[in-house]
Protein backbone atom coordinates (compact mmCIF):
# COMPACT_ATOMS: atom_id res chain seq x y z
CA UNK A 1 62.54 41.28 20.04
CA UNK A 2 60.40 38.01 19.81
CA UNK A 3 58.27 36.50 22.95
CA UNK A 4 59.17 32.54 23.76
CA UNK A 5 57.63 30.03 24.86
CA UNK A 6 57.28 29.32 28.68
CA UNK A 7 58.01 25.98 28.85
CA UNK A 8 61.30 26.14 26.98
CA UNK A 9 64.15 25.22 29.53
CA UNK A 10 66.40 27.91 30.15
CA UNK A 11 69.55 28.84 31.86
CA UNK A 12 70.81 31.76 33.56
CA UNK A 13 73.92 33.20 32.02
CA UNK A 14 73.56 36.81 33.52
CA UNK A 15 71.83 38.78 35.86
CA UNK A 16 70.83 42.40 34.66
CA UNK A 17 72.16 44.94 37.88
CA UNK A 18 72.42 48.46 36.25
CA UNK A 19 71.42 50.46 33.35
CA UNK A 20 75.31 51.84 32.32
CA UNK A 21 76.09 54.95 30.73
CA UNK A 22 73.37 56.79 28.36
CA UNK A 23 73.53 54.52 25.61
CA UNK A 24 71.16 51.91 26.23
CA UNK A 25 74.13 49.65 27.44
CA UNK A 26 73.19 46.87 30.40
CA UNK A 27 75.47 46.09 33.19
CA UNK A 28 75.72 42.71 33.48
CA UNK A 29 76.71 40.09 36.30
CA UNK A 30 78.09 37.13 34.89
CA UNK A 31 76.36 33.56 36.12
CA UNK A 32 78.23 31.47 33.89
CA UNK A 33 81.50 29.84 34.00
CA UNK A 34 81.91 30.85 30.16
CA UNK A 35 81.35 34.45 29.62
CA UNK A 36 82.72 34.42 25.97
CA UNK A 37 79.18 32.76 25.62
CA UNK A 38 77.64 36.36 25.20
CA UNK A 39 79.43 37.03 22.06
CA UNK A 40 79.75 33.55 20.88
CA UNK A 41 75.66 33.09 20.88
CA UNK A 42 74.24 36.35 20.35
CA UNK A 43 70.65 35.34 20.62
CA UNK A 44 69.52 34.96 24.84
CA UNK A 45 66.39 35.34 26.41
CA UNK A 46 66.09 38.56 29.14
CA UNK A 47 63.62 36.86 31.31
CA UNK A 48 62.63 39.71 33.35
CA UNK A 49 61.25 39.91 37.18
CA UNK A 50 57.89 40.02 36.55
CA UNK A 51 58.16 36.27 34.68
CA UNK A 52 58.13 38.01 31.31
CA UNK A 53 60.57 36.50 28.38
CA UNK A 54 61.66 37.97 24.97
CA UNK A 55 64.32 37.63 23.01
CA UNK A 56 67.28 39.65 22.21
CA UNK A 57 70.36 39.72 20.02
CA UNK A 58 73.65 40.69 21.72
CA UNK A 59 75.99 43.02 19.74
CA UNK A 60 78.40 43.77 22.20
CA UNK A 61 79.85 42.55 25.09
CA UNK A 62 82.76 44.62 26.74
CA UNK A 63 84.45 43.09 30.49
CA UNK A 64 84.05 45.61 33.20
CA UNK A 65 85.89 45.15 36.24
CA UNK A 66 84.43 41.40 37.72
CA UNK A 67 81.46 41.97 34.96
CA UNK A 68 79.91 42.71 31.51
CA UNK A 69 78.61 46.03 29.87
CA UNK A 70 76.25 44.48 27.49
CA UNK A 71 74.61 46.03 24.48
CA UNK A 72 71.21 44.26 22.91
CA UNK A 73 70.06 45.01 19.42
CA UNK A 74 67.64 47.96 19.31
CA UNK A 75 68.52 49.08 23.01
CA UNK A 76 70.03 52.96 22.02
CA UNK A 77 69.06 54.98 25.13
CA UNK A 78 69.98 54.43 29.49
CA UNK A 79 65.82 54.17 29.80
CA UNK A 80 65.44 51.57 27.40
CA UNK A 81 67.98 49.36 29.33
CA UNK A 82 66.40 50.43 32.66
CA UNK A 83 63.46 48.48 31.51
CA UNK A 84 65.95 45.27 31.82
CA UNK A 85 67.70 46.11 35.04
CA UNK A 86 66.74 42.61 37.26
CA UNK A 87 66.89 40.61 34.22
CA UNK A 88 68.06 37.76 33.98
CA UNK A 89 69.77 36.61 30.40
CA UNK A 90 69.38 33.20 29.95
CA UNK A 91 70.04 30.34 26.95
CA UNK A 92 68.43 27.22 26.07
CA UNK A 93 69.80 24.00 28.33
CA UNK A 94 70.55 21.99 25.01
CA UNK A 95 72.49 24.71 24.02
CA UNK A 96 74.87 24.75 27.29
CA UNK A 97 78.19 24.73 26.80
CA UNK A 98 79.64 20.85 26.76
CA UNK A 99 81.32 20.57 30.23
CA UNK A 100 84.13 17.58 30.63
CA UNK A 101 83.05 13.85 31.96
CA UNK A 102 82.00 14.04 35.68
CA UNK A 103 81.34 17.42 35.69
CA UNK A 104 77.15 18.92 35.58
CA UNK A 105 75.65 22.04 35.74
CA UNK A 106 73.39 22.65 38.96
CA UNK A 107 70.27 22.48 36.72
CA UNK A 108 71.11 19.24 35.91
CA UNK A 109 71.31 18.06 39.39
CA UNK A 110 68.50 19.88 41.11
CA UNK A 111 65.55 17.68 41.24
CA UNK A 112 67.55 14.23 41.54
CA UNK A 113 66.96 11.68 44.08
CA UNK A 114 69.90 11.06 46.24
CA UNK A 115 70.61 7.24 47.81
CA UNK A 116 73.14 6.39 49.78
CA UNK A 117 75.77 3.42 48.62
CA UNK A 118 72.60 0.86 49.81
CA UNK A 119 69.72 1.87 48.29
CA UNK A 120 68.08 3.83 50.59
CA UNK A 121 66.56 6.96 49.80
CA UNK A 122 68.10 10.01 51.26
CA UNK A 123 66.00 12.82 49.43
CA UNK A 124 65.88 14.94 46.70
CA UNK A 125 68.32 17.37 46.06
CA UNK A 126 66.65 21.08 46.46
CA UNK A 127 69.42 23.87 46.25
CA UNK A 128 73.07 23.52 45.58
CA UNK A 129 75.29 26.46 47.72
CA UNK A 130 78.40 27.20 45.45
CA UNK A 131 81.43 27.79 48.40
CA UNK A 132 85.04 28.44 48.01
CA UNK A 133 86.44 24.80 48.47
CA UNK A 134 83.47 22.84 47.58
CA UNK A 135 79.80 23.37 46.24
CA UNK A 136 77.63 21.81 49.18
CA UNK A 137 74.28 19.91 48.31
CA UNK A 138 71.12 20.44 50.24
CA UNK A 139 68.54 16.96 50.43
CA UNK A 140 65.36 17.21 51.67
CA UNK A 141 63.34 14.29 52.66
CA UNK A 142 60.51 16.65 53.17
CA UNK A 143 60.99 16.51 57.36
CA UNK A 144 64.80 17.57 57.08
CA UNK A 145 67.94 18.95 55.56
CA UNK A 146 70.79 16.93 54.51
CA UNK A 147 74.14 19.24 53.54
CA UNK A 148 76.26 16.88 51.28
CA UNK A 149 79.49 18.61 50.46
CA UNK A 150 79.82 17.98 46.79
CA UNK A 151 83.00 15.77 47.14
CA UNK A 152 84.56 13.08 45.43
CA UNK A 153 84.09 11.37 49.02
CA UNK A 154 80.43 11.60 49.63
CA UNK A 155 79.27 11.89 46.04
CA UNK A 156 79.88 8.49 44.81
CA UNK A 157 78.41 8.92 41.82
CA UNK A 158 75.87 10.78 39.63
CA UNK A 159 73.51 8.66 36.82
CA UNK A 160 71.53 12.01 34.85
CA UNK A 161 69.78 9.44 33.00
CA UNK A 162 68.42 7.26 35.71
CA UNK A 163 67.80 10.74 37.99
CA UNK A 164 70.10 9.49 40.86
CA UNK A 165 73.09 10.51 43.15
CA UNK A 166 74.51 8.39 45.09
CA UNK A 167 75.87 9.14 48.01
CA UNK A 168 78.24 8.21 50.84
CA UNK A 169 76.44 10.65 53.76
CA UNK A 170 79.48 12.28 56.50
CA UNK A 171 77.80 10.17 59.25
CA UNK A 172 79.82 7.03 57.52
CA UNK A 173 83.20 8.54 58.27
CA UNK A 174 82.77 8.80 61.84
């Protein structure tokens, strides 16, 4: 296991909750859309709570009830993976999984400016809150909240490259 650099952008693909069995093997909470990720890239990052990265090699990856039991290279006993237990397992960004036109991960959203359909500045978008029907969007100008539910009605459209959303805000269907 290998140390990486801070700065690297990374994405959470897992969350660490339990130490399973006596084996060294991790119990692991998916965060990912595409769990088959953990066998298909072996090599993550366990970025652990204390802000502390390294890198590990997944050699297996087992679905256990709504998660993962997870076994890294050179983890063999239940105290060696309790070392890990808050972890989060994480990938590169440039090495996310291609997602189809109009769709974006949250990282790639969080941090954009949001204008409505004239040009005038709404915020920046802070947190994204995943719900059952729709994700919602949360803009702050700095003074105040905006929720946005992430719709094809009030997101009008989303430009990565020029950092933008823009945005039709619920006040306009009144």
């Amino acid at each position: 296991m290998s140390t990486r650099s801070p700065e690297e952008k990374l994405i959470a693909i897992g969350k660490v909750v339990a130490a399973h069995g006596i084996k060294g093997l991790l119990q692991v909470l998916p965060l990912t859309d595409f769990p088959e990720r953990y066998t298909e890239r072996p090599r993550v990052f366990a970025e652990r709570p204390d802000g502390s990265r390294v890198a590990v090699k997944v050699v297996k990856a087992i679905p256990h009830k709504s998660q993962y039991l997870i076994g890294l290279e050179g983890l063999t006993t239940r105290t060696e993976a309790e070392a890990f237990v808050g972890a989060e397992l994480k990938v590169p960004a440039a090495d996310a999984t291609p997602l189809p036109e109009g769709s974006y991960y949250q990282f790639q959203l969080i941090g954009l400016r949001v204008t409505d359909e004239a040009g005038r500045d709404l915020g920046q978008l802070r947190e994204v809150i995943s719900g059952s029907a729709n994700d919602v969007y949360v803009v702050s100008d700095g003074r105040r909240d905006l929720l946005l539910p992430a719709t094809r009605e009030v997101v009008r459209r989303v430009d990565l490259a020029a950092g933008v959303i823009v945005a039709r805000p619920l006040e306009e269907f009144k």
